[in-house]
N, C-alpha and C. Protein backbone atom coordinates (compact mmCIF):
# COMPACT_ATOMS: atom_id res chain seq x y z
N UNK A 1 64.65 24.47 9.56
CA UNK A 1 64.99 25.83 9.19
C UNK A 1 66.43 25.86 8.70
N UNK A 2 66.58 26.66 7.67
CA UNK A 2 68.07 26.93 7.16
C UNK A 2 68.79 27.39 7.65
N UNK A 3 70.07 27.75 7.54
CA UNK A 3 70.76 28.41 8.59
C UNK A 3 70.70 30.27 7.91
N UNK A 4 71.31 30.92 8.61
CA UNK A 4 71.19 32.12 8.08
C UNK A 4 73.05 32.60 8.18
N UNK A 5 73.30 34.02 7.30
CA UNK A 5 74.38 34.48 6.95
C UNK A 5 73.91 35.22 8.71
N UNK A 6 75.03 35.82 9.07
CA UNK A 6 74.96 36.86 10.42
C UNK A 6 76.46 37.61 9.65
N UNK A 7 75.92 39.17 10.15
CA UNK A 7 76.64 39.75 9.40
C UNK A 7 76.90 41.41 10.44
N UNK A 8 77.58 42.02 10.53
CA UNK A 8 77.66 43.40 11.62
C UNK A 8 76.23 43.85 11.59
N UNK A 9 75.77 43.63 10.27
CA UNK A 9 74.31 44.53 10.34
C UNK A 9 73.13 44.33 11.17
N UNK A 10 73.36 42.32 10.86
CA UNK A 10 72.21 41.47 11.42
C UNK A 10 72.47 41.40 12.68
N UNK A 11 73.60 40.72 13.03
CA UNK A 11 73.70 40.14 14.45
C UNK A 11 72.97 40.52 15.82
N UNK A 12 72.90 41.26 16.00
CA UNK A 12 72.36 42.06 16.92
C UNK A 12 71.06 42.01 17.29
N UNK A 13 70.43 42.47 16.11
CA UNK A 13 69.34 42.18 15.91
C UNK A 13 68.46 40.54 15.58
N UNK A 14 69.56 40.06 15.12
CA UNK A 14 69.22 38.58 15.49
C UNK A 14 68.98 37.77 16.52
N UNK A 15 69.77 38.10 17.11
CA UNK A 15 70.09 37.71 19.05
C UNK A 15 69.01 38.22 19.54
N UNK A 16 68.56 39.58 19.43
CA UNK A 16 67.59 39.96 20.39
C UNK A 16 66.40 39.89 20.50
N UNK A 17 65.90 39.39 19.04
CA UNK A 17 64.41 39.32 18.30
C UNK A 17 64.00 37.68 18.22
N UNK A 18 65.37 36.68 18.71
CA UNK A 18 64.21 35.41 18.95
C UNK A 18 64.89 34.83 20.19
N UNK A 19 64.54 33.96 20.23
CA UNK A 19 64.07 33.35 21.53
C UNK A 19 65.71 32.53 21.81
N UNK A 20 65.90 31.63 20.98
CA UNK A 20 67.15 30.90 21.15
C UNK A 20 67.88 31.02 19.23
N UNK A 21 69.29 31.55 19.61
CA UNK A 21 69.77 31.94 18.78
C UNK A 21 71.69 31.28 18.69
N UNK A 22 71.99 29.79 17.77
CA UNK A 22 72.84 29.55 18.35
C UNK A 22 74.11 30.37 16.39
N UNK A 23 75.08 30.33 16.88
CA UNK A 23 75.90 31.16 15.77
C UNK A 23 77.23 30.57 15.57
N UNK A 24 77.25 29.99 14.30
CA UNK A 24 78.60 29.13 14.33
C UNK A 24 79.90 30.45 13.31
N UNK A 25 80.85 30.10 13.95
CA UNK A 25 81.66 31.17 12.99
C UNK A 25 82.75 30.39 13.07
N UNK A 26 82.96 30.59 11.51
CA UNK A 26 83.90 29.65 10.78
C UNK A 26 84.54 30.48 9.61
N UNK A 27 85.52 29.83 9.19
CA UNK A 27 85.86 30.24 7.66
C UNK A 27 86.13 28.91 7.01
N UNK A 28 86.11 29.33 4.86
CA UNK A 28 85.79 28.89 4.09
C UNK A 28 87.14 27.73 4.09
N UNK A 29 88.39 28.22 4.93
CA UNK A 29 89.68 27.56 4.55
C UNK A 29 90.05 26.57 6.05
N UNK A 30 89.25 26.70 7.14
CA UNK A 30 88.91 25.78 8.21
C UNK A 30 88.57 24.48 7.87
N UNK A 31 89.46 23.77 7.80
CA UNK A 31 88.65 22.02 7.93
C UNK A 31 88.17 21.74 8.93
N UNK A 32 88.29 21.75 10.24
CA UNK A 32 87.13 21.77 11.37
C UNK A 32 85.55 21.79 10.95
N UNK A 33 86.05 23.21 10.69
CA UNK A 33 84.82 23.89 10.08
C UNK A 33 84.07 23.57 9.05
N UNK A 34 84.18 22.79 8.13
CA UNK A 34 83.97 21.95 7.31
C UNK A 34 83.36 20.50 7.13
N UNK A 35 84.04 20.19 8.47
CA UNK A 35 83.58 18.97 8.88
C UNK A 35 82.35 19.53 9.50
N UNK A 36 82.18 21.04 10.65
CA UNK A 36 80.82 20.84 11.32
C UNK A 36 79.99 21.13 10.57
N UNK A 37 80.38 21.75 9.10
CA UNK A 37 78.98 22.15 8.90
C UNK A 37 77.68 21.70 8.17
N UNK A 38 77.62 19.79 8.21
CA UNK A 38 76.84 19.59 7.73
C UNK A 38 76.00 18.77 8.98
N UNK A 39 77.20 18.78 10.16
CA UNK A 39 76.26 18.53 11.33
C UNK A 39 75.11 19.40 11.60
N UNK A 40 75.84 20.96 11.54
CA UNK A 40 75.24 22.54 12.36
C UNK A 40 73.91 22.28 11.06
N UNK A 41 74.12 22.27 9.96
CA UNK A 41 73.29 22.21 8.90
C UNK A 41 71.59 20.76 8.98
N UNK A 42 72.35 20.03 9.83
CA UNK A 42 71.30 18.85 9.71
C UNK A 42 70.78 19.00 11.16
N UNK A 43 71.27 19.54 12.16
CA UNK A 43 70.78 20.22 13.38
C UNK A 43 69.34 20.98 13.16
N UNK A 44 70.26 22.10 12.20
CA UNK A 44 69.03 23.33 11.97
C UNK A 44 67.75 23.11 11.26
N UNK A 45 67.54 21.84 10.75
CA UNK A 45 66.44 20.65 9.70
C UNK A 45 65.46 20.51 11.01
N UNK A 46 66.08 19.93 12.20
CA UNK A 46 65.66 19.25 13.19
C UNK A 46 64.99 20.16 14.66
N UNK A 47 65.13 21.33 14.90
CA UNK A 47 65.33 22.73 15.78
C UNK A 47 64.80 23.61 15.38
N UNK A 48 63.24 23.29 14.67
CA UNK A 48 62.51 24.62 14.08
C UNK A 48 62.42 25.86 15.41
N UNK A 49 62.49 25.41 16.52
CA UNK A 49 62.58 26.78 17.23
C UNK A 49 63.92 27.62 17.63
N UNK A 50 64.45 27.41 17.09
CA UNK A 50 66.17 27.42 17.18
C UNK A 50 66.38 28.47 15.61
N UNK A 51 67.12 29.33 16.07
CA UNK A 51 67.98 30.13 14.80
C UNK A 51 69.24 29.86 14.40
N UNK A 52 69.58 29.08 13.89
CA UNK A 52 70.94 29.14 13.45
C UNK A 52 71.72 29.86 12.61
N UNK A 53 72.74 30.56 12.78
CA UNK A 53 73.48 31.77 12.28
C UNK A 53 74.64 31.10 12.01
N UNK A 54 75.45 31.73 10.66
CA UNK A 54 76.64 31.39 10.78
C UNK A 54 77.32 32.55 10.14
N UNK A 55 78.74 32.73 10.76
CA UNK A 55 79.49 34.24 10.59
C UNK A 55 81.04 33.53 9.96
N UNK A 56 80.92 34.88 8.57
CA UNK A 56 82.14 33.59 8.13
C UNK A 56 83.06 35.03 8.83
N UNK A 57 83.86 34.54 8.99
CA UNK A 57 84.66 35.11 9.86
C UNK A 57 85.63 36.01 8.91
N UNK A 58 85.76 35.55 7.28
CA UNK A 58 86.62 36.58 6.69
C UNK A 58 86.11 37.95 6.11
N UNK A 59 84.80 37.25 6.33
CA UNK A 59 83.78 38.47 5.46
C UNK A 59 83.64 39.31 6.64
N UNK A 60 83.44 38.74 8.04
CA UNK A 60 82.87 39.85 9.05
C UNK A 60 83.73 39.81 10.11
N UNK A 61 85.00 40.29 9.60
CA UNK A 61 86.32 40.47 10.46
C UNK A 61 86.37 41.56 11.78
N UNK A 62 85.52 42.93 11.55
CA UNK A 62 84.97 43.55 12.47
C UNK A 62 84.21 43.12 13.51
N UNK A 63 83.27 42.30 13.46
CA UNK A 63 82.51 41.44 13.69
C UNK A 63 83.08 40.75 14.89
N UNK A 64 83.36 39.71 14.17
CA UNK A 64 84.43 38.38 14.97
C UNK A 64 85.59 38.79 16.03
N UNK A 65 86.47 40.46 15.55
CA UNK A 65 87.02 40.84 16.32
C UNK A 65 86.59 41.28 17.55
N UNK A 66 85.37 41.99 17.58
CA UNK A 66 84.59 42.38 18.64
C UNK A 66 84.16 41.26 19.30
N UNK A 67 83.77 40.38 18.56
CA UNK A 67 83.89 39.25 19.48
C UNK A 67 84.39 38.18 19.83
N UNK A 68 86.26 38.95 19.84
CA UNK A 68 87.10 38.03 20.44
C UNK A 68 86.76 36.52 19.78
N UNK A 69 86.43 36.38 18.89
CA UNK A 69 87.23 35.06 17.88
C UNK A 69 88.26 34.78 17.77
N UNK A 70 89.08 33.80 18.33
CA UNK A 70 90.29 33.49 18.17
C UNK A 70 90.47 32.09 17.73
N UNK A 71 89.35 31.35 17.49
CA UNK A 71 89.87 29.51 17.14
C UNK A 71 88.16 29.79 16.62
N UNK A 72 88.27 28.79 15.66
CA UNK A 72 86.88 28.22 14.82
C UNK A 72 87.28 26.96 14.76
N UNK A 73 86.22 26.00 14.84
CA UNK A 73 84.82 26.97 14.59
C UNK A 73 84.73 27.24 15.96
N UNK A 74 84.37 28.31 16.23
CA UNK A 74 83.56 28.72 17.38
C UNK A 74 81.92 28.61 17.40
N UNK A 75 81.56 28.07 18.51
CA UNK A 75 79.96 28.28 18.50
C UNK A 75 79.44 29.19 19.74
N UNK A 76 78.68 29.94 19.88
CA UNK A 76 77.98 30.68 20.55
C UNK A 76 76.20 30.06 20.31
N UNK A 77 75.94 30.35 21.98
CA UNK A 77 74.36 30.08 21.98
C UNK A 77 73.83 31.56 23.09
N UNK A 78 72.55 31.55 22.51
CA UNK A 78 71.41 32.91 23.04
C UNK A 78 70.85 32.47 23.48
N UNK A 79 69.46 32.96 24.30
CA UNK A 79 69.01 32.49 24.91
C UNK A 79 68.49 34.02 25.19
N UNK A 80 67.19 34.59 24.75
CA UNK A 80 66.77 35.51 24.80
C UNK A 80 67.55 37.24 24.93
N UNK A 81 68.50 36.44 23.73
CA UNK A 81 69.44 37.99 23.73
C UNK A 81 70.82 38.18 24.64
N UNK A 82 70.97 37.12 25.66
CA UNK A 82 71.81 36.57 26.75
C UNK A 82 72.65 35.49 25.91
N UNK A 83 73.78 36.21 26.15
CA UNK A 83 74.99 34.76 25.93
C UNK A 83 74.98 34.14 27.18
N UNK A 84 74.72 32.43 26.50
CA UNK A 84 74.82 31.58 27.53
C UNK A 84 75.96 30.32 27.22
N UNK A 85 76.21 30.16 26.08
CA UNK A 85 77.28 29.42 25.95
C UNK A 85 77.89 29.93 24.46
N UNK A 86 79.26 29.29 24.62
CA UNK A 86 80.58 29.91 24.09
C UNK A 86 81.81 28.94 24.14
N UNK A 87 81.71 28.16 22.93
CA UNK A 87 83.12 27.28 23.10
C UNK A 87 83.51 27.58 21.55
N UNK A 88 84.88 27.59 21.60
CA UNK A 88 85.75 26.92 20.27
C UNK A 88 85.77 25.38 20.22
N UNK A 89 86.04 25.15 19.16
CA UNK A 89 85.71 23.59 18.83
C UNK A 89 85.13 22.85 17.78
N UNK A 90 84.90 22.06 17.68
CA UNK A 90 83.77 21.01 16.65
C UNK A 90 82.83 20.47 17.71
N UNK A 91 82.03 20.52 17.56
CA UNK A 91 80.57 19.64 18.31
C UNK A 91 80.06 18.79 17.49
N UNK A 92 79.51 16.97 17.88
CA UNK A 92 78.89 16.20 17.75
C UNK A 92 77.93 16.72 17.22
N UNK A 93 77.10 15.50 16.65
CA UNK A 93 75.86 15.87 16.29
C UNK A 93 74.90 15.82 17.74
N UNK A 94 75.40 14.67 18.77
CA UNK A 94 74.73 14.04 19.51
C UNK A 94 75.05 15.75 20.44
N UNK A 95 75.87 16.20 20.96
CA UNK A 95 76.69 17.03 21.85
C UNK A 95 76.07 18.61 21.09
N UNK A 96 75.44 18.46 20.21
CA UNK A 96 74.72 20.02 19.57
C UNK A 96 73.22 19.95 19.56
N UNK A 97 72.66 18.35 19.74
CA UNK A 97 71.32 18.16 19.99
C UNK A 97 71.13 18.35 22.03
N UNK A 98 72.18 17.89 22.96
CA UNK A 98 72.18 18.04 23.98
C UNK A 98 72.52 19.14 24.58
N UNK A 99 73.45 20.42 23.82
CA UNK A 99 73.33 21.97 24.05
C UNK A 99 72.27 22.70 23.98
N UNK A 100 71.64 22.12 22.51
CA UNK A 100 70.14 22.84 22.72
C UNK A 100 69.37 22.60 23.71
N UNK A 101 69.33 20.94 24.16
CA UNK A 101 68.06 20.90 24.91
C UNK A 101 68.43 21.47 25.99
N UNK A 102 69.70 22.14 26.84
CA UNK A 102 69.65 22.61 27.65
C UNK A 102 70.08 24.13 27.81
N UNK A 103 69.80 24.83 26.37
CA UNK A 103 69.61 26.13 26.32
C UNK A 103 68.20 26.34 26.81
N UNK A 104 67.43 25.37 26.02
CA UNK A 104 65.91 25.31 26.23
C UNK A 104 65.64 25.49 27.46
N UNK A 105 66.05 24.46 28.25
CA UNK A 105 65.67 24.60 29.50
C UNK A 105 66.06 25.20 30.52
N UNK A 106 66.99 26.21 30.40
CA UNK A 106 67.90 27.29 30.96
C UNK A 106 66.21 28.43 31.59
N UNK A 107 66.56 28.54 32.32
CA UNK A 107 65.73 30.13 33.26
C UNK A 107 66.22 30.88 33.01
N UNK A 108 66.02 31.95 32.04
CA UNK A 108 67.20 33.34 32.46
C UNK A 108 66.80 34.12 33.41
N UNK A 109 66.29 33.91 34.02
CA UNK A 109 65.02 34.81 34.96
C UNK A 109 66.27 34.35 36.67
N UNK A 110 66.55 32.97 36.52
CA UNK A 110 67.03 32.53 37.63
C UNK A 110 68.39 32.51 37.80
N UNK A 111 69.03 32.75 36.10
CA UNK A 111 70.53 32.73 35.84
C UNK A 111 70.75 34.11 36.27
N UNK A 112 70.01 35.14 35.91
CA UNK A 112 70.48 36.82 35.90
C UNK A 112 70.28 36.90 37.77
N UNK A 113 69.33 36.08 38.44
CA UNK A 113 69.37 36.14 39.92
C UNK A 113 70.66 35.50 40.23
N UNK A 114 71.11 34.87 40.37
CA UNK A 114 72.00 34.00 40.73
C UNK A 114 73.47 34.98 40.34
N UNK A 115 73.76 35.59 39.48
CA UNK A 115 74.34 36.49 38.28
C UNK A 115 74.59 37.99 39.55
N UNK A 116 73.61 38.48 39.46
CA UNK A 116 73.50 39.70 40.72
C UNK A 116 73.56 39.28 41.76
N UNK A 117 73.81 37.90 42.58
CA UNK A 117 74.06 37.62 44.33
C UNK A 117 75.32 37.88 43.79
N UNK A 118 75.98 36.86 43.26
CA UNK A 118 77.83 37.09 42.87
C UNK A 118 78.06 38.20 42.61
N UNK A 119 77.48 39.15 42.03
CA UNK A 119 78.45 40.25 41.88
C UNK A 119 78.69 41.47 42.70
């Protein structure tokens, strides 16, 4: 699967309508970012159940502000509408195939229990 634009309009609605939803946000003048994106790109080939989003960060400055973007690339992962992971950085190819498999296998059923004893 290709990756997709995420944009104020989409986002939201992206996250909440599939299952695992991971979102790289970058800009066009990031070399980081540059470098990941033919990893995030050859990932999303490999992860037909997986959505990959990417938010360029100059176009959707509203966006990115709301969500506290401060270093790219940043990646964010879903997990039925639930943020479950959230780093700035560059990720491996090997280290973005081993995030997924353990978005996959994440419970949210047991995370949101665990979530309400702590609080």
């Amino acid at each position: 699967m290709a990756t997709i634009a995420l944009t104020a309009e989409n986002f939201e609605s992206t996250v909440k309508d599939n299952g695992i939803v991971l979102v790289d946000f970058w800009a066009d003048w990031c070399q980081p970012c540059k470098r990941f994106s033919p990893i995030y790109e050859d990932a999303s080939g490999r992860h037909e159940n997986v959505v990959f989003g990417k938010v360029d960060t100059e176009d959707a400055r509203d966006l990115s502000a709301a969500l506290e973007i401060q270093s790219i690339p940043t990646i964010m992962g879903f997990k039925e509408g639930n943020l479950v992971f959230r780093q700035a950085g560059m990720l491996s190819g090997g280290q973005l195939d081993s995030l997924i498999e353990q978005i996959e296998a994440l419970d949210i059923e047991t995370e949101k229990a665990k979530a309400a004893g702590q609080a």
